[in-house]
Protein backbone atom coordinates (compact mmCIF):
# COMPACT_ATOMS: atom_id res chain seq x y z
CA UNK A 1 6.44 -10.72 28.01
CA UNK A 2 9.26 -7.65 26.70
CA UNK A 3 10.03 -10.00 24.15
CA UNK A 4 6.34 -9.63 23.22
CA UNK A 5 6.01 -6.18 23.53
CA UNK A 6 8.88 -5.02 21.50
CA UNK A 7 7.80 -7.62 18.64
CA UNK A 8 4.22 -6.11 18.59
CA UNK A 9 5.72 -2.61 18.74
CA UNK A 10 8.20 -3.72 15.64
CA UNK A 11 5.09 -5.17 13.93
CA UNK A 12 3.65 -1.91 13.62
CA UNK A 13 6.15 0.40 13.39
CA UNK A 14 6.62 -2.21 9.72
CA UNK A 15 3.18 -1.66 8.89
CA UNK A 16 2.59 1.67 9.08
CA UNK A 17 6.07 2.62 6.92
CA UNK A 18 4.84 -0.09 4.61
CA UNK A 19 1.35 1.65 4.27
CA UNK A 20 3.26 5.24 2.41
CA UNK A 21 3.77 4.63 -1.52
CA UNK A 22 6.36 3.93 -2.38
CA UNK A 23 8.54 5.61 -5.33
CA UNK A 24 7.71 3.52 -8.00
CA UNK A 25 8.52 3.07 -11.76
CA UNK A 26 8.23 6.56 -13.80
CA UNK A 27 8.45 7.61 -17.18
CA UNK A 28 8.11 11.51 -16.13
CA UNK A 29 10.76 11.71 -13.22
CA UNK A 30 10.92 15.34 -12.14
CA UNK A 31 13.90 15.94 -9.41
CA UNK A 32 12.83 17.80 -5.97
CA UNK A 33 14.40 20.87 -7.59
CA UNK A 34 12.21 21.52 -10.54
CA UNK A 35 9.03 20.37 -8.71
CA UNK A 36 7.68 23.59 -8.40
CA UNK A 37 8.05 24.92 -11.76
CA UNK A 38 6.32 21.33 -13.05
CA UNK A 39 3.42 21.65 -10.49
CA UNK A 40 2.89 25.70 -11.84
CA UNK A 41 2.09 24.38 -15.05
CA UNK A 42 0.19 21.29 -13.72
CA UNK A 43 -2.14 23.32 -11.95
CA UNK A 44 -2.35 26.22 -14.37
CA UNK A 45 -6.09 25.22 -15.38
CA UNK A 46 -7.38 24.50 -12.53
CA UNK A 47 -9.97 26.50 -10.49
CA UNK A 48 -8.20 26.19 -7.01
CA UNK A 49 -4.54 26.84 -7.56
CA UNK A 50 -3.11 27.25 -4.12
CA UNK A 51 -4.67 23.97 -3.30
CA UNK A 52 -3.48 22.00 -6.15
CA UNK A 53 0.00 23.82 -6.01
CA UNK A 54 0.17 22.21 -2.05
CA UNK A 55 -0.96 18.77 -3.35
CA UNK A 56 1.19 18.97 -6.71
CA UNK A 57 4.38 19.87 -4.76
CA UNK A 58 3.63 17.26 -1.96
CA UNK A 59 3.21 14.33 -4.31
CA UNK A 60 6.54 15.54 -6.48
CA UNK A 61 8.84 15.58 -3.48
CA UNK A 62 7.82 11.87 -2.42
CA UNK A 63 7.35 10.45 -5.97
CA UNK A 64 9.83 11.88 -7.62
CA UNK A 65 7.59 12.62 -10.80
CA UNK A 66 5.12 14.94 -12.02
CA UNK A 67 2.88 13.44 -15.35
CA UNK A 68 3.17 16.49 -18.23
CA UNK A 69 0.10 17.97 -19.03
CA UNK A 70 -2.54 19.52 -16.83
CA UNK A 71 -4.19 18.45 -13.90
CA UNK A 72 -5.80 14.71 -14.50
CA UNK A 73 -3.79 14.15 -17.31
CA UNK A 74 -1.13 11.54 -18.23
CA UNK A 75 -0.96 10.37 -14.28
CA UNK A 76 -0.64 6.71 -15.73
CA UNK A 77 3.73 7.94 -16.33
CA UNK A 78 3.91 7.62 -12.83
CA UNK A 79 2.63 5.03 -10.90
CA UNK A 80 3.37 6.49 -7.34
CA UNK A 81 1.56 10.07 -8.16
CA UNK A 82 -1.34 7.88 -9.83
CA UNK A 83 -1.88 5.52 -7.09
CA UNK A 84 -1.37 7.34 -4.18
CA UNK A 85 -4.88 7.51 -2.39
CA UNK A 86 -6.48 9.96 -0.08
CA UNK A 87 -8.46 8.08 3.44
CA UNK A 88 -11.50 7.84 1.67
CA UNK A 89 -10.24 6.66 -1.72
CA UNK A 90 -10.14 9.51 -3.98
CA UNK A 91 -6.90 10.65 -6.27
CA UNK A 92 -4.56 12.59 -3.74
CA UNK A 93 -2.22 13.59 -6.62
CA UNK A 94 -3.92 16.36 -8.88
C-alpha cells in the first residue's frame, strides 16, 4: 500500500513540473540580467505599464528571451514567451 502511495505522490509531483514551459528554442535570447531593460522597451506602448513590466520581466527570467519590438510583436522568436498560456487560455507573455 506505501509502495502505492509514494508512486501516486511521484506521479504527480512529474506532472505538475511537466505542466511549466519549458525554455524552448529562441532566436531573441535575452540573459536574466538585461531583462529589465528589454521588457522597458517592450512595454513602452502600452497603456498599463506596471502590469506589463510584471508580466514582461516574469516571462524573461523563465524563458530566457524577450521578442524585439513592442508588446504583441515578433513573439513567434521565442517559442516559450509565445506559448506560455494563462488558466483560461489567453497570451500570458505581453
Amino acid at each position: 500500500m506505501k509502495i502505492i502511495l509514494i508512486f501516486l505522490v511521484l506521479l504527480i509531483t512529474v506532472s505538475v513540473i511537466s505542466a511549466k514551459p519549458l525554455i524552448g528554442s529562441t532566436t531573441c535570447p535575452v540573459p536574466r540580467s538585461k531583462c529589465g531593460q528589454a521588457c522597458i522597451k517592450r512595454c513602452s506602448h502600452k497603456g498599463h505599464k506596471k502590469r506589463c513590466l510584471f508580466y514582461c520581466n516574469h516571462c524573461c527570467g523563465w524563458c530566457q528571451c524577450v521578442p524585439p519590438g513592442y508588446v504583441g510583436q515578433n513573439k513567434g522568436c521565442c517559442s516559450c514567451y509565445n506559448n506560455w498560456k494563462t488558466q483560461i487560455g489567453g497570451p500570458k507573455c505581453p
